[in-house]
N, C-alpha and C. Protein backbone atom coordinates (compact mmCIF):
# COMPACT_ATOMS: atom_id res chain seq x y z
N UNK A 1 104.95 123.85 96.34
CA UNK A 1 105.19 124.93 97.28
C UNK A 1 106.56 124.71 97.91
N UNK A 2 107.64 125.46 97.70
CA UNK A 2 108.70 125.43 98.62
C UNK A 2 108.70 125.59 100.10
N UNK A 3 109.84 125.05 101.07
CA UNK A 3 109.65 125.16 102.52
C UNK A 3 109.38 126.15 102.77
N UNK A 4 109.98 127.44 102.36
CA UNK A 4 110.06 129.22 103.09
C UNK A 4 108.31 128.98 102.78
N UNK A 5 107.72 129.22 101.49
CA UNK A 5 106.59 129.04 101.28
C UNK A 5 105.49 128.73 102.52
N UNK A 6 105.82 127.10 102.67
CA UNK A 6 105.15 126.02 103.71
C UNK A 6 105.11 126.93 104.96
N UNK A 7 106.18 127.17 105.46
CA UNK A 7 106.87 127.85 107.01
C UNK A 7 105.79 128.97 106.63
N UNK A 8 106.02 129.80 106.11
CA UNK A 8 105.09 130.63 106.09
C UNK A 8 103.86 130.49 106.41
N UNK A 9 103.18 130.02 105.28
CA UNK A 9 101.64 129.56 105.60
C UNK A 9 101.37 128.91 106.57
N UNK A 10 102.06 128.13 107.50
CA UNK A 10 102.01 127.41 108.79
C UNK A 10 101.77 128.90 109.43
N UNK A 11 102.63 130.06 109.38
CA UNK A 11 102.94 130.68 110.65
C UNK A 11 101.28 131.55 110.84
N UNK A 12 100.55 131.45 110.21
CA UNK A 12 99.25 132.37 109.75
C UNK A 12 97.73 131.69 110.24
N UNK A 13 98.30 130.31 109.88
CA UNK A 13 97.00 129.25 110.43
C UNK A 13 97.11 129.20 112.10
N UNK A 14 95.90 129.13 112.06
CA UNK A 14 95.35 129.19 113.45
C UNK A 14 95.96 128.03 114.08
N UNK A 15 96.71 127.86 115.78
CA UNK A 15 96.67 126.38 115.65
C UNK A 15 95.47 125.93 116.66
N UNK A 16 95.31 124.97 116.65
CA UNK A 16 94.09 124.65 117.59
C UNK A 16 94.83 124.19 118.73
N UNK A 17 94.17 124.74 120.32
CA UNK A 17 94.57 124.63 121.18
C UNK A 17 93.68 123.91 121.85
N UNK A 18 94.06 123.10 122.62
CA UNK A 18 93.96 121.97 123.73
C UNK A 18 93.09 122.74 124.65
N UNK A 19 91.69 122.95 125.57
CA UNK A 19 91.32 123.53 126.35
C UNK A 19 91.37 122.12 127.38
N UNK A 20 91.57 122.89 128.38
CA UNK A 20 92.08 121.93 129.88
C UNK A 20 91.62 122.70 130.86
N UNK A 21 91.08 122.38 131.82
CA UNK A 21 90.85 123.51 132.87
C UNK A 21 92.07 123.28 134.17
N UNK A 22 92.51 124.42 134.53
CA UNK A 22 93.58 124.38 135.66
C UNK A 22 93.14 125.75 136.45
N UNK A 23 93.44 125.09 137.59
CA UNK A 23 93.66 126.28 138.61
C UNK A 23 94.76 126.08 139.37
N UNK A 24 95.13 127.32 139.02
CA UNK A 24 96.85 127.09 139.55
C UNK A 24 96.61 128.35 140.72
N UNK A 25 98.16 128.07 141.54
CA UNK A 25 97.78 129.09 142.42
C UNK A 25 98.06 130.11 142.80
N UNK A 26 97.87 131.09 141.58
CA UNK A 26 97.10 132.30 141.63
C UNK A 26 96.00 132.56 141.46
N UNK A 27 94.99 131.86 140.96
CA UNK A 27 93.60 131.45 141.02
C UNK A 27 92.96 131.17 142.53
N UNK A 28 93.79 130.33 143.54
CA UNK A 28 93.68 130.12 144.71
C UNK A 28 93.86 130.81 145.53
N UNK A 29 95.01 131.79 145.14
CA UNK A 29 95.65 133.00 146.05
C UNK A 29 94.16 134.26 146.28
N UNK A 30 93.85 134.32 144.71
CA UNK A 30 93.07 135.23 144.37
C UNK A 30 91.65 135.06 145.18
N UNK A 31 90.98 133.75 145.19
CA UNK A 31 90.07 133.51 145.96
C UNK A 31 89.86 133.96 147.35
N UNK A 32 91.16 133.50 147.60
CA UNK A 32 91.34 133.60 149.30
C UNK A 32 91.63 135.04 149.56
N UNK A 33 91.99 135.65 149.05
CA UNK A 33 92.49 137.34 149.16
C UNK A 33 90.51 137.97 149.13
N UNK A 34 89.96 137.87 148.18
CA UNK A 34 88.84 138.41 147.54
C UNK A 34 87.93 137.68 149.11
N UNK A 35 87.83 136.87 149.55
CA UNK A 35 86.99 136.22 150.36
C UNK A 35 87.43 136.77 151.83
N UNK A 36 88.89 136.35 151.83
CA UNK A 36 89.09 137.16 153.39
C UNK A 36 88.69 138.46 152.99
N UNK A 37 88.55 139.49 152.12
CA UNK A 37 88.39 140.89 152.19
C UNK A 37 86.80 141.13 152.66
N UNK A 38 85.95 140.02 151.83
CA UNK A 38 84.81 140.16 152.43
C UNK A 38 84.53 139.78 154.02
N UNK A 39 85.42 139.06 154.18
CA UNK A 39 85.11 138.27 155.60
C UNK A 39 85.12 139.22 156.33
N UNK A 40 86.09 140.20 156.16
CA UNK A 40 86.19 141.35 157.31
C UNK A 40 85.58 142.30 156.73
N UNK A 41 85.15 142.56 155.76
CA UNK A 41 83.83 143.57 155.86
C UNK A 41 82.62 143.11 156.17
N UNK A 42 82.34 141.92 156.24
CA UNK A 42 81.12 141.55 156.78
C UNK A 42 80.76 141.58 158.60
N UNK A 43 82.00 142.02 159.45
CA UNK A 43 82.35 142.51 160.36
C UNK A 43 81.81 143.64 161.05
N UNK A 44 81.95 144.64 159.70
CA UNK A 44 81.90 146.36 159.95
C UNK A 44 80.57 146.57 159.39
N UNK A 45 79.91 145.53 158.95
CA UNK A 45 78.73 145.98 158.18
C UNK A 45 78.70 146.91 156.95
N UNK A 46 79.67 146.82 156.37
CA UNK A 46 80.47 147.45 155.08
C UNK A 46 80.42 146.72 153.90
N UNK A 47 80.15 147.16 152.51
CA UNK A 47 79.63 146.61 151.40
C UNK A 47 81.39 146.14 150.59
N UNK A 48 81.98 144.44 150.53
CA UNK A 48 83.16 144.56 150.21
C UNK A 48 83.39 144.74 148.62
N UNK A 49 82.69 145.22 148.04
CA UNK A 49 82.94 145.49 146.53
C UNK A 49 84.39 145.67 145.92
N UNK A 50 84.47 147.06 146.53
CA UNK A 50 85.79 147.07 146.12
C UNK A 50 87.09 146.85 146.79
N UNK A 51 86.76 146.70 147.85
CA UNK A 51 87.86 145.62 148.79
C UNK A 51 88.42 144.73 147.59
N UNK A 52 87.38 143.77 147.74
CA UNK A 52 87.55 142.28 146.62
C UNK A 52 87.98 142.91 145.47
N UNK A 53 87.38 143.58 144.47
CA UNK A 53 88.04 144.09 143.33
C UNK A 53 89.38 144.75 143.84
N UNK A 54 89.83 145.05 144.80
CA UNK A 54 91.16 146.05 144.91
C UNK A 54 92.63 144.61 145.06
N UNK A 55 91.79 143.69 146.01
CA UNK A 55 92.26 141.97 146.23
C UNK A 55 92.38 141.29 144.62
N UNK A 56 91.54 141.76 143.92
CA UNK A 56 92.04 141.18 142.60
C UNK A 56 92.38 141.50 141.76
N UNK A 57 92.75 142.73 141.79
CA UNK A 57 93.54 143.11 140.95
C UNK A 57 95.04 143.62 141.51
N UNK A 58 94.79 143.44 143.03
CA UNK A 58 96.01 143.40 143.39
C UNK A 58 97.26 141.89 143.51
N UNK A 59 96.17 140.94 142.95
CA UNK A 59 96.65 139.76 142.84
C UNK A 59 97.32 139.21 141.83
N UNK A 60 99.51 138.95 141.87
CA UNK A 60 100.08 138.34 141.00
C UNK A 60 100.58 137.81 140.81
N UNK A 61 101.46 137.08 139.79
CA UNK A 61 101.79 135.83 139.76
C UNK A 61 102.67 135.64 141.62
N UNK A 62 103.66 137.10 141.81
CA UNK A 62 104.83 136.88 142.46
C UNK A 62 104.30 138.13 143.40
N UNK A 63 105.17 138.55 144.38
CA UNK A 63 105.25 139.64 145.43
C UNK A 63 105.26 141.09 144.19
N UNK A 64 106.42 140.77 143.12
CA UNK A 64 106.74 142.02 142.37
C UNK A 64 105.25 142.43 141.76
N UNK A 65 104.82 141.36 140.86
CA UNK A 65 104.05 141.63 140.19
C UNK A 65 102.24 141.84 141.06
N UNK A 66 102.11 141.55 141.66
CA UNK A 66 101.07 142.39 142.86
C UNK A 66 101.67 143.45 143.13
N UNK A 67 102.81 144.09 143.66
CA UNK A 67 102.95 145.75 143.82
C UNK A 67 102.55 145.83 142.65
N UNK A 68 102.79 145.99 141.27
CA UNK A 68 102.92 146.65 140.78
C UNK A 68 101.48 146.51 140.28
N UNK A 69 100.69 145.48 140.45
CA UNK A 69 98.94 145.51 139.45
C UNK A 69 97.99 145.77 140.09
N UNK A 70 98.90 145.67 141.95
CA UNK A 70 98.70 146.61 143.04
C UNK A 70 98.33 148.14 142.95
N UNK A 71 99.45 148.10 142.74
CA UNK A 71 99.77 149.88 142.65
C UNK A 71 98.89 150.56 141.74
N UNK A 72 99.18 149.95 140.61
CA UNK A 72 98.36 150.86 139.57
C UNK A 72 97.12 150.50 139.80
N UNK A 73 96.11 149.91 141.02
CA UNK A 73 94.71 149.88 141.16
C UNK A 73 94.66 150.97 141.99
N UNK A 74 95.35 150.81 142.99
CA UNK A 74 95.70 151.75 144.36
C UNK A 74 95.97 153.56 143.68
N UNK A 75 96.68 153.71 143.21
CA UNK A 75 97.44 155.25 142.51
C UNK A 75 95.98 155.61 141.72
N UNK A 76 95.25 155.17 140.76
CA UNK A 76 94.23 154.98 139.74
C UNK A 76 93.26 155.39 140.59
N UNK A 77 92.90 154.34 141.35
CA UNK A 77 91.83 154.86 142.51
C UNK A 77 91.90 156.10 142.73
N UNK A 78 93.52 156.10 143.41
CA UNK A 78 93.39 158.12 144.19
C UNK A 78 93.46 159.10 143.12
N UNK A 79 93.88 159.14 141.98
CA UNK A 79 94.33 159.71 140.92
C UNK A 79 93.03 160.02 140.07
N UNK A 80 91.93 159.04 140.16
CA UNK A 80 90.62 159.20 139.21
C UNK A 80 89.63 159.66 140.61
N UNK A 81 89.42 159.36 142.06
CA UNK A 81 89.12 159.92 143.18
C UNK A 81 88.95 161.38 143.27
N UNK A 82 90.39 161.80 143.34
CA UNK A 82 90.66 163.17 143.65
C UNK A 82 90.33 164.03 142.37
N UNK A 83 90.23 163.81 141.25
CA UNK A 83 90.05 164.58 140.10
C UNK A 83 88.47 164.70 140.23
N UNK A 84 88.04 163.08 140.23
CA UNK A 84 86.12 163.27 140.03
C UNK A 84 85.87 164.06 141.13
N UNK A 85 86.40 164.31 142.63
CA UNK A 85 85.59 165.08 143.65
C UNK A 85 86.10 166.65 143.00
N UNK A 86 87.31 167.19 142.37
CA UNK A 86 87.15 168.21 141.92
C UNK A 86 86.14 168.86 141.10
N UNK A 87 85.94 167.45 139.88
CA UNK A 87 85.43 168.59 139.10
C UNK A 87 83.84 168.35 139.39
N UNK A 88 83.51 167.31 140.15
CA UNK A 88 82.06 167.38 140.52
C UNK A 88 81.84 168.37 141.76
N UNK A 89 82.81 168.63 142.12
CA UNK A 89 82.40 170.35 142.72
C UNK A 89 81.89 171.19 142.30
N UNK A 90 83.00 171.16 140.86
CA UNK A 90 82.82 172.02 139.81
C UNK A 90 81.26 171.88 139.39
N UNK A 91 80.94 171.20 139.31
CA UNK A 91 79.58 171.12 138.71
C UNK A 91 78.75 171.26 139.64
N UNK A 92 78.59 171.49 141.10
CA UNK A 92 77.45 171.27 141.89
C UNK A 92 77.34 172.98 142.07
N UNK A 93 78.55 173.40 141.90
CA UNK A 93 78.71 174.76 141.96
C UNK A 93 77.99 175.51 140.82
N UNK A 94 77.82 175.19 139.54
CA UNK A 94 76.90 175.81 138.76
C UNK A 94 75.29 175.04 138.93
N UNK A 95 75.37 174.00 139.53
CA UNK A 95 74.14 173.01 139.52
C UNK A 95 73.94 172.61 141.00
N UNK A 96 73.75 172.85 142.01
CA UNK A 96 73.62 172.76 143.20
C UNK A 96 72.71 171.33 143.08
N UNK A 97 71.32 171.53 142.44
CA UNK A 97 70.11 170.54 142.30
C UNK A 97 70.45 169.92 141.57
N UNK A 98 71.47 169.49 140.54
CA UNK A 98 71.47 168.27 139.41
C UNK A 98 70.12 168.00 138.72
N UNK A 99 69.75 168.13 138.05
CA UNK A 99 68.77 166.77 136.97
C UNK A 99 69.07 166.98 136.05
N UNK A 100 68.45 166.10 135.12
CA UNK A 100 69.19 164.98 134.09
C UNK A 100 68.99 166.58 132.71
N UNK A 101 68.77 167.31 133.19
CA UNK A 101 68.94 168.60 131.55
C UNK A 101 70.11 169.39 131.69
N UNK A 102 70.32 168.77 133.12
CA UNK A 102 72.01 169.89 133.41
C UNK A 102 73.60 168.83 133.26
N UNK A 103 72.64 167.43 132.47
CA UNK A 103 73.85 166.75 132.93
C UNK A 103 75.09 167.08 131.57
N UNK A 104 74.23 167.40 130.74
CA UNK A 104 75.63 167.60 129.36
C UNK A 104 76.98 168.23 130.05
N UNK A 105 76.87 169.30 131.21
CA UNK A 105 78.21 169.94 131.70
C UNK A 105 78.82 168.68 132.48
N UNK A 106 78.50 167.62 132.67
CA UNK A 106 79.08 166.33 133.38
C UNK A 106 80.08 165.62 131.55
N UNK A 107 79.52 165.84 131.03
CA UNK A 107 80.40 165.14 129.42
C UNK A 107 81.65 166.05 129.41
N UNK A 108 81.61 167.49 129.73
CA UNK A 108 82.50 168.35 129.01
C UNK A 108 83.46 167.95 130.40
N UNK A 109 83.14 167.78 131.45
CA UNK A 109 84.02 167.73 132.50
C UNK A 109 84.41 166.35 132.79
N UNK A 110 84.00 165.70 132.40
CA UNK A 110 84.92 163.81 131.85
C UNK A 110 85.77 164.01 130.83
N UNK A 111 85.90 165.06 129.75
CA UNK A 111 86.28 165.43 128.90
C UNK A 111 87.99 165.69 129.34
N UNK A 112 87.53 166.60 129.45
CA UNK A 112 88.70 167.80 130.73
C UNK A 112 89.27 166.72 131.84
N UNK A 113 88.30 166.23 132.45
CA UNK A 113 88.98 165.00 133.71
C UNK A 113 89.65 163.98 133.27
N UNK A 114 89.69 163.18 131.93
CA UNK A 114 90.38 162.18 131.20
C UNK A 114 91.77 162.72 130.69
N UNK A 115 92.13 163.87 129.93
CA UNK A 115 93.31 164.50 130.22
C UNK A 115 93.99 164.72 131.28
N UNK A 116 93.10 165.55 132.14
CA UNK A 116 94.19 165.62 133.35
C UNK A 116 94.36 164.57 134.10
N UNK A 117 93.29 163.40 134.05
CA UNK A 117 94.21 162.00 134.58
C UNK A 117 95.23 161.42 133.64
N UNK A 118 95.23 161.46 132.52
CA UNK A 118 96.22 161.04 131.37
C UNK A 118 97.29 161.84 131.76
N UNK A 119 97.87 163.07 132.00
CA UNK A 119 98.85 164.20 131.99
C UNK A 119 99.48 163.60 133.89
N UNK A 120 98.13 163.21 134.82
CA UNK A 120 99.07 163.37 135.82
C UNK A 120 99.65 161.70 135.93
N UNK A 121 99.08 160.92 135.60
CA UNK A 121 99.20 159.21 135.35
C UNK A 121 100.50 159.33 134.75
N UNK A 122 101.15 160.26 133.53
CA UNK A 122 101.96 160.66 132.61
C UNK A 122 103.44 160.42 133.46
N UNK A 123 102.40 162.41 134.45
CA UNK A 123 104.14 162.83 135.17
C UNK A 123 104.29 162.19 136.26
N UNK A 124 103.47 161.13 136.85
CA UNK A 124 103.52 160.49 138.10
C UNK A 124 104.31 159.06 137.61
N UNK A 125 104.55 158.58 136.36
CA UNK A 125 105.18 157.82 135.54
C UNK A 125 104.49 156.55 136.29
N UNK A 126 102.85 156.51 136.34
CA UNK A 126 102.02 155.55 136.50
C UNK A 126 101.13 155.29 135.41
N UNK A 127 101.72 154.88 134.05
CA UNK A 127 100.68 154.92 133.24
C UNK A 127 99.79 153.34 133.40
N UNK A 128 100.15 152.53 134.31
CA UNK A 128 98.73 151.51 134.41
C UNK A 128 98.37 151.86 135.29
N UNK A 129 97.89 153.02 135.90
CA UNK A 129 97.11 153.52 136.74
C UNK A 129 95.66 154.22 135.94
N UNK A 130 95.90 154.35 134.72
CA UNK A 130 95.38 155.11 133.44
C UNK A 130 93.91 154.64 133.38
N UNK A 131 93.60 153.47 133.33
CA UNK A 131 92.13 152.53 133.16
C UNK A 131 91.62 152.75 134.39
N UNK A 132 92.61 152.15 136.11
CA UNK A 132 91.64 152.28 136.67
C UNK A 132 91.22 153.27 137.47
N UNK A 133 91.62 154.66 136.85
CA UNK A 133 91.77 155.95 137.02
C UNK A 133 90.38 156.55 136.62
N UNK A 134 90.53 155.77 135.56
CA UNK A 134 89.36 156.46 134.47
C UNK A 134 87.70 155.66 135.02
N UNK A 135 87.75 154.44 135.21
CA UNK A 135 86.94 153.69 136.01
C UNK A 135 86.16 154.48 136.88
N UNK A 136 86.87 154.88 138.25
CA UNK A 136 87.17 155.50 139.13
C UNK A 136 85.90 157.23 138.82
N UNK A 137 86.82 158.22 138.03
CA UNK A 137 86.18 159.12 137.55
C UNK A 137 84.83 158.89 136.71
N UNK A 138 84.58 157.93 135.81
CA UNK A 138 83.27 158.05 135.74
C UNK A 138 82.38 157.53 136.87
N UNK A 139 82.70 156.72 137.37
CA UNK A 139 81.73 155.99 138.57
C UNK A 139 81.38 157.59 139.41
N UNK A 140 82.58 157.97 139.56
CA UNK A 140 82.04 159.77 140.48
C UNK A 140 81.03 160.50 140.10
N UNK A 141 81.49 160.75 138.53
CA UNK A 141 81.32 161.35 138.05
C UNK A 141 79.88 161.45 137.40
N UNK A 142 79.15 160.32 137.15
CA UNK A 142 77.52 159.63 136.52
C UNK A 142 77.10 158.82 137.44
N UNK A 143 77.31 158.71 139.43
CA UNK A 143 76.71 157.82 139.76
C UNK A 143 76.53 158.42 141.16
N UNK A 144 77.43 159.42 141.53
CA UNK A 144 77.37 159.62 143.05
C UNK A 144 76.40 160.71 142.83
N UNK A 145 75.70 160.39 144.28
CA UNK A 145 75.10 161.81 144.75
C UNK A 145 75.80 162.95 145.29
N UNK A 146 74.78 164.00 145.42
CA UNK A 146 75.87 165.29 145.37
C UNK A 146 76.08 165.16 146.82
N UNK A 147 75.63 164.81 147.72
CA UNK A 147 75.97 165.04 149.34
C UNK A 147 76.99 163.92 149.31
N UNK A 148 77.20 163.48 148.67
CA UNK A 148 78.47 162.18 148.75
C UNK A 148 79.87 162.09 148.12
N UNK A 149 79.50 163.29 147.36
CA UNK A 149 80.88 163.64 145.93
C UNK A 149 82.27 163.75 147.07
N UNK A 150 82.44 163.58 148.12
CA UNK A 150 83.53 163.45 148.93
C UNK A 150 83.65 162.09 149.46
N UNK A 151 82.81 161.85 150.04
CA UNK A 151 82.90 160.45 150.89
C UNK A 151 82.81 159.33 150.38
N UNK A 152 82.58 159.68 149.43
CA UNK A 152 82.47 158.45 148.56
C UNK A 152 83.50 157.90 147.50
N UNK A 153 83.80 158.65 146.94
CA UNK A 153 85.39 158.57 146.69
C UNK A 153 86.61 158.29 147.59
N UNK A 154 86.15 158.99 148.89
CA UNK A 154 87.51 158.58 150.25
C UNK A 154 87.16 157.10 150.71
N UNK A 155 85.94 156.68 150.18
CA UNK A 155 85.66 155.01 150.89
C UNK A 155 86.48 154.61 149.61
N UNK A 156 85.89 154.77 148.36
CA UNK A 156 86.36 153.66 147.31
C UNK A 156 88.02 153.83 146.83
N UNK A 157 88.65 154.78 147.72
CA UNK A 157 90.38 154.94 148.21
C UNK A 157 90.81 153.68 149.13
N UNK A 158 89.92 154.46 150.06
CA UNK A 158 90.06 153.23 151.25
C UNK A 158 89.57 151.49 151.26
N UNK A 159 88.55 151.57 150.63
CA UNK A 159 88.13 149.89 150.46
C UNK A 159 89.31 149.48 149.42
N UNK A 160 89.67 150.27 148.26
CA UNK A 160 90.73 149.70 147.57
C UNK A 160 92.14 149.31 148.21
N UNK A 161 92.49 150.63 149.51
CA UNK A 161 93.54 150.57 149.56
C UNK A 161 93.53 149.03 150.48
N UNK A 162 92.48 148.69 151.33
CA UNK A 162 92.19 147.78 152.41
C UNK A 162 92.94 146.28 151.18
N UNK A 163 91.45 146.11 150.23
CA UNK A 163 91.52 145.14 149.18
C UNK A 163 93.12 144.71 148.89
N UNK A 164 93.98 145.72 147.97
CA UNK A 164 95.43 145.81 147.70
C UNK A 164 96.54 145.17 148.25
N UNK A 165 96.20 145.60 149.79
CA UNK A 165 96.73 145.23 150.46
C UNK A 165 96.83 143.97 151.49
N UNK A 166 95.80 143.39 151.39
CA UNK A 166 94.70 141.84 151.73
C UNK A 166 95.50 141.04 150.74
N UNK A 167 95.52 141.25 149.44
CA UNK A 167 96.12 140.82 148.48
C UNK A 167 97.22 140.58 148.00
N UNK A 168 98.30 141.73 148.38
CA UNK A 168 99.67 141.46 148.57
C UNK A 168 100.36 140.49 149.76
N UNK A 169 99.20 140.55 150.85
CA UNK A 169 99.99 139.93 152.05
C UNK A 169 99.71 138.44 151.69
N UNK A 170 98.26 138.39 151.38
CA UNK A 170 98.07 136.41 150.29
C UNK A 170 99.51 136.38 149.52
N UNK A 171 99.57 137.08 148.92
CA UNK A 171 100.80 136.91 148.08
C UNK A 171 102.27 136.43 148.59
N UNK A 172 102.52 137.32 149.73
CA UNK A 172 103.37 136.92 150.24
C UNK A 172 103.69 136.01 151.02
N UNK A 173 102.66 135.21 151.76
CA UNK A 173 101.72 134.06 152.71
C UNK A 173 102.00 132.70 151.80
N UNK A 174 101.69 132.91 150.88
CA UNK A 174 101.24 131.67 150.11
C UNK A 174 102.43 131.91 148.53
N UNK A 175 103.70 132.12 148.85
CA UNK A 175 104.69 132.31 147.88
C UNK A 175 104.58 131.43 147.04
N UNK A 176 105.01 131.38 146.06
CA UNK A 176 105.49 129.83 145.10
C UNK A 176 106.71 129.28 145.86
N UNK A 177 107.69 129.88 146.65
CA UNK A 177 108.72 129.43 147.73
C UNK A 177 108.13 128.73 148.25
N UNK A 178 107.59 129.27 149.12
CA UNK A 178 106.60 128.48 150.74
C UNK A 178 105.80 127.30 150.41
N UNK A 179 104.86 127.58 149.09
CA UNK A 179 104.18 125.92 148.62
C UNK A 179 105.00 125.27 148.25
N UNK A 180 106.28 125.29 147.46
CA UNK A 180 107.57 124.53 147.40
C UNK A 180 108.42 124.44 148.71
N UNK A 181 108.59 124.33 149.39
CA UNK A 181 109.54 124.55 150.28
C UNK A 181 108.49 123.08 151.53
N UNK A 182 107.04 123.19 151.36
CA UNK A 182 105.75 122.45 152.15
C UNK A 182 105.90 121.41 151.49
N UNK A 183 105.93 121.61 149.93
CA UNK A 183 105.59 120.39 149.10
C UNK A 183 106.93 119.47 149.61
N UNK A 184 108.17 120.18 149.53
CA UNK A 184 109.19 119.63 150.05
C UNK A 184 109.54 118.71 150.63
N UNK A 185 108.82 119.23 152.19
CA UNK A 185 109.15 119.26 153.34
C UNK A 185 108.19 118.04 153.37
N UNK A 186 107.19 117.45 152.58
CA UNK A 186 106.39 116.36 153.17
C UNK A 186 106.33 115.20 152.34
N UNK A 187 107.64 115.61 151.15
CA UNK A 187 107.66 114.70 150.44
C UNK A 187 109.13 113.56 150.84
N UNK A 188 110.11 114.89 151.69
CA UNK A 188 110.85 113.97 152.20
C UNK A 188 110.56 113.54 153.19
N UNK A 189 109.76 113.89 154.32
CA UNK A 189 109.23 113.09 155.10
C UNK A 189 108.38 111.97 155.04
N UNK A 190 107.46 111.94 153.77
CA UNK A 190 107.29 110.83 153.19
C UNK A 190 107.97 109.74 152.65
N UNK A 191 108.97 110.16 152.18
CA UNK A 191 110.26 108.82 152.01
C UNK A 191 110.59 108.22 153.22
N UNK A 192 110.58 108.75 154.63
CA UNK A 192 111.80 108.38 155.39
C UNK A 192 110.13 106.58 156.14
């Protein structure tokens, strides 16, 4: 077998990787974001679901990268929110009573609601807003009750936006600067 050959067939084989467990700290950041979110909903007597989910997925390596895994939880939320309370209007309006023989017009209108979150995710030039957009609209869309098709969507805006933002400020609290800058600061004081 010639080298190009060899090189090749190397590049195809699997290599086996070393499993190690680490928690580094964004793993730590993430904890503490997700836990304070509950801490203060356990306050208000408020369920922190998606607080914590909004805290972890608003959680990233750096300040940049939380806006932005931020954002697209935050935008997604309101973007799959505001569509599911439309078109489950739409539907309470031909179906006032819901049960389960009227639900096929709920398929054609996830149908219709997955485009127009795709089209506005598009022109809002938020396309990772796209998943948790879509998340968002079915949870409305196959889970809420009809006296809730508003309020319930404006909480899971708001617990996200709460979460997001719990999460960015960990972020910024607990920099990779600031744990360097500590680690620093006590290592030269440990020399002296």
């Amino acid at each position: 077998m010639s080298q190009l050959q060899t090189d090749q067939h190397q590049k195809f084989e699997p290599k086996e990787r070393e499993f190690r467990f680490h928690v580094g700290m964004r793993n730590i950041k993430t904890a503490i974001a997700a836990t304070l979110c509950a801490l203060l909903y356990a306050f208000f007597d408020r369920n922190p679901t998606f607080a914590c989910i909004g805290a972890i997925f608003g959680m990233g390596s750096d300040f940049n990268d939380s806006k932005r895994s931020g954002g697209n939880r935050l935008f997604g939320t309101i973007v799959g929110g505001l569509i599911g309370m439309g078109l489950f209007y739409i539907y309470i309006q031909f179906y006032p009573e819901p049960t389960s023989r009227f639900r096929f017009m709920l398929f054609e209108l996830l149908f219709v609601g997955i485009l127009i979150m795709v089209l506005v995710c598009q022109l809002l030039v938020i396309p990772g807003a796209i998943q948790p957009a879509g998340v968002v609209l079915c949870i409305i869309l196959f889970n809420t009750p009809v006296d809730a098709y508003i309020s319930y969507p404006l909480n899971r805006i708001f617990d996200t936006a709460i979460g997001v933002i719990i999460g960015i400020i960990v972020n910024i609290l607990i920099s990779r600067e600031r744990v360097d800058k500590i680690k620093h600061f006590f290592q030269f004081t440990k020399r002296k």
